[in-house]
Protein backbone atom coordinates (compact mmCIF):
# COMPACT_ATOMS: atom_id res chain seq x y z
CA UNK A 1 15.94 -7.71 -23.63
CA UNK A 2 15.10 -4.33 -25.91
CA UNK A 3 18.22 -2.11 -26.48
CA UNK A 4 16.62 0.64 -24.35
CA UNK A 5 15.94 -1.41 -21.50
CA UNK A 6 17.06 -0.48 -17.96
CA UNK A 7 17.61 -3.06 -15.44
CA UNK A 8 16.69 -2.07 -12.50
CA UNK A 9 17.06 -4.41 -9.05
CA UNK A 10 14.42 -5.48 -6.59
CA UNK A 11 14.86 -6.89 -3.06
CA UNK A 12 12.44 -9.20 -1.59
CA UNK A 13 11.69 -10.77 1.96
CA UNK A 14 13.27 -14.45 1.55
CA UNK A 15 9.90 -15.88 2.70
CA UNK A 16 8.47 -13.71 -0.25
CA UNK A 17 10.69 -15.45 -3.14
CA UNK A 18 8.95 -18.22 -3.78
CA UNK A 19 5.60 -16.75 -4.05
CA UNK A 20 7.03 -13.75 -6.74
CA UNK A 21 8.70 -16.65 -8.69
CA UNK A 22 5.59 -18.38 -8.50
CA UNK A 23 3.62 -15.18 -9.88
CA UNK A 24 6.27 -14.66 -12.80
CA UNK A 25 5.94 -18.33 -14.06
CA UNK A 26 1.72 -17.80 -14.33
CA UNK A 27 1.64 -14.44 -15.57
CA UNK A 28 5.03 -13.62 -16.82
CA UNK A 29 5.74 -17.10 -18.42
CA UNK A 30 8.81 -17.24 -16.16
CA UNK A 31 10.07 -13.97 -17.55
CA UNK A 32 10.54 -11.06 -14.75
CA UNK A 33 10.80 -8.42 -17.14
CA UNK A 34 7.38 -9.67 -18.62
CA UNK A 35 5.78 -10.26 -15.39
CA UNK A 36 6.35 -6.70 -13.92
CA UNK A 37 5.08 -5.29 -17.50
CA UNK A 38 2.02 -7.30 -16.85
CA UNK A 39 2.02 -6.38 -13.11
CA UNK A 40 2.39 -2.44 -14.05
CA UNK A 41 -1.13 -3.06 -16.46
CA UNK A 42 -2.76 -4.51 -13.92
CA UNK A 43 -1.99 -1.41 -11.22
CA UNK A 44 -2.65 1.14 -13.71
CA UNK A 45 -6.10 -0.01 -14.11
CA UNK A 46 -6.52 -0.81 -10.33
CA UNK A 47 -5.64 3.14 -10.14
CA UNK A 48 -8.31 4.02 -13.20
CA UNK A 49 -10.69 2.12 -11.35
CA UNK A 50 -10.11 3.41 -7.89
CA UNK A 51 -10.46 7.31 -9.75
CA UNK A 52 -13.40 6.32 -11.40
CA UNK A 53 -15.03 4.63 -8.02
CA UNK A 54 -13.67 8.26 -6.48
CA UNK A 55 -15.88 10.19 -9.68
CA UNK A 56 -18.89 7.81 -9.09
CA UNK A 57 -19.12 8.95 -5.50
CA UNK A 58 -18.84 12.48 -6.02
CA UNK A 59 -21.23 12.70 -8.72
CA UNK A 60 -23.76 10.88 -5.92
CA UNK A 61 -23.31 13.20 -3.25
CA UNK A 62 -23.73 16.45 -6.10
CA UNK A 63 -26.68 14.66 -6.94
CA UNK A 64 -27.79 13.78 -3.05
CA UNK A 65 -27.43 17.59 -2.50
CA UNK A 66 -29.51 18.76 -5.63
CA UNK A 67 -26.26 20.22 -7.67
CA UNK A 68 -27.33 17.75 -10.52
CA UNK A 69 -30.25 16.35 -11.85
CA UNK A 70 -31.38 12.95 -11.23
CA UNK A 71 -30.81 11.41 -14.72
CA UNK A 72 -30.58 7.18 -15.37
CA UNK A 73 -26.59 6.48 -16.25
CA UNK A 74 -27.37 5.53 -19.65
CA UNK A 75 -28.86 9.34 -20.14
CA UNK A 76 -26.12 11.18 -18.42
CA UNK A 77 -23.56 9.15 -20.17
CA UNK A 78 -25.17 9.75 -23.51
CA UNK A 79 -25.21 13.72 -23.10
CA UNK A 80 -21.62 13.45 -21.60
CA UNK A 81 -20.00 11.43 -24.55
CA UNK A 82 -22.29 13.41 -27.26
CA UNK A 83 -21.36 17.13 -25.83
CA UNK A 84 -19.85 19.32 -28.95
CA UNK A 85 -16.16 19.05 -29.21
CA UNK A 86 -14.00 22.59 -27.77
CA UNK A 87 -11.63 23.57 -29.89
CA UNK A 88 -8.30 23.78 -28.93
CA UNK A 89 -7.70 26.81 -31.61
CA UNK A 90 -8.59 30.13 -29.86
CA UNK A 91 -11.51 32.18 -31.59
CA UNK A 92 -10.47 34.09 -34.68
CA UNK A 93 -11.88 37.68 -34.79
């Protein structure tokens, strides 16, 4: 265990032990602490997926009601990741 490492309990349903143990052997190589780091990764890029499903969507009903043009994804991506950088200094003058 790291030196800065909290330990923290959990409580589970008896009927749901053996199926957790059975998750930490296959993805935590029988660790716990390992198996709810690789648990957290997993949920943190079910959540980036479920915002970027959420962005998708929007950006199909502005374009459904005419708020932005109909570009392929390859395009708008393109002009999106080649915008010029802001800078984060304010203007001098």
């Amino acid at each position: 265990m790291a030196r800065n490492a909290v330990p923290i309990t959990l409580s589970l349903n008896p009927q749901d032990k053996e199926r957790f143990e059975h998750l930490v052997a296959r993805f935590g190589h029988g660790n716990r602490s390992e198996f709810l780091r690789a648990a957290m990764d997993r949920m943190e890029t079910a959540e980036i997926a479920a915002d970027l499903r959420e962005l998708r969507a929007y950006g199909a009903r502005r374009r459904a009601e005419g708020a932005l043009p109909a570009l392929p994804t390859a395009e708008r991506t393109r002009r999106v990741l080649n915008r010029p950088k802001r800078s984060s200094r304010p203007p001098s003058g």
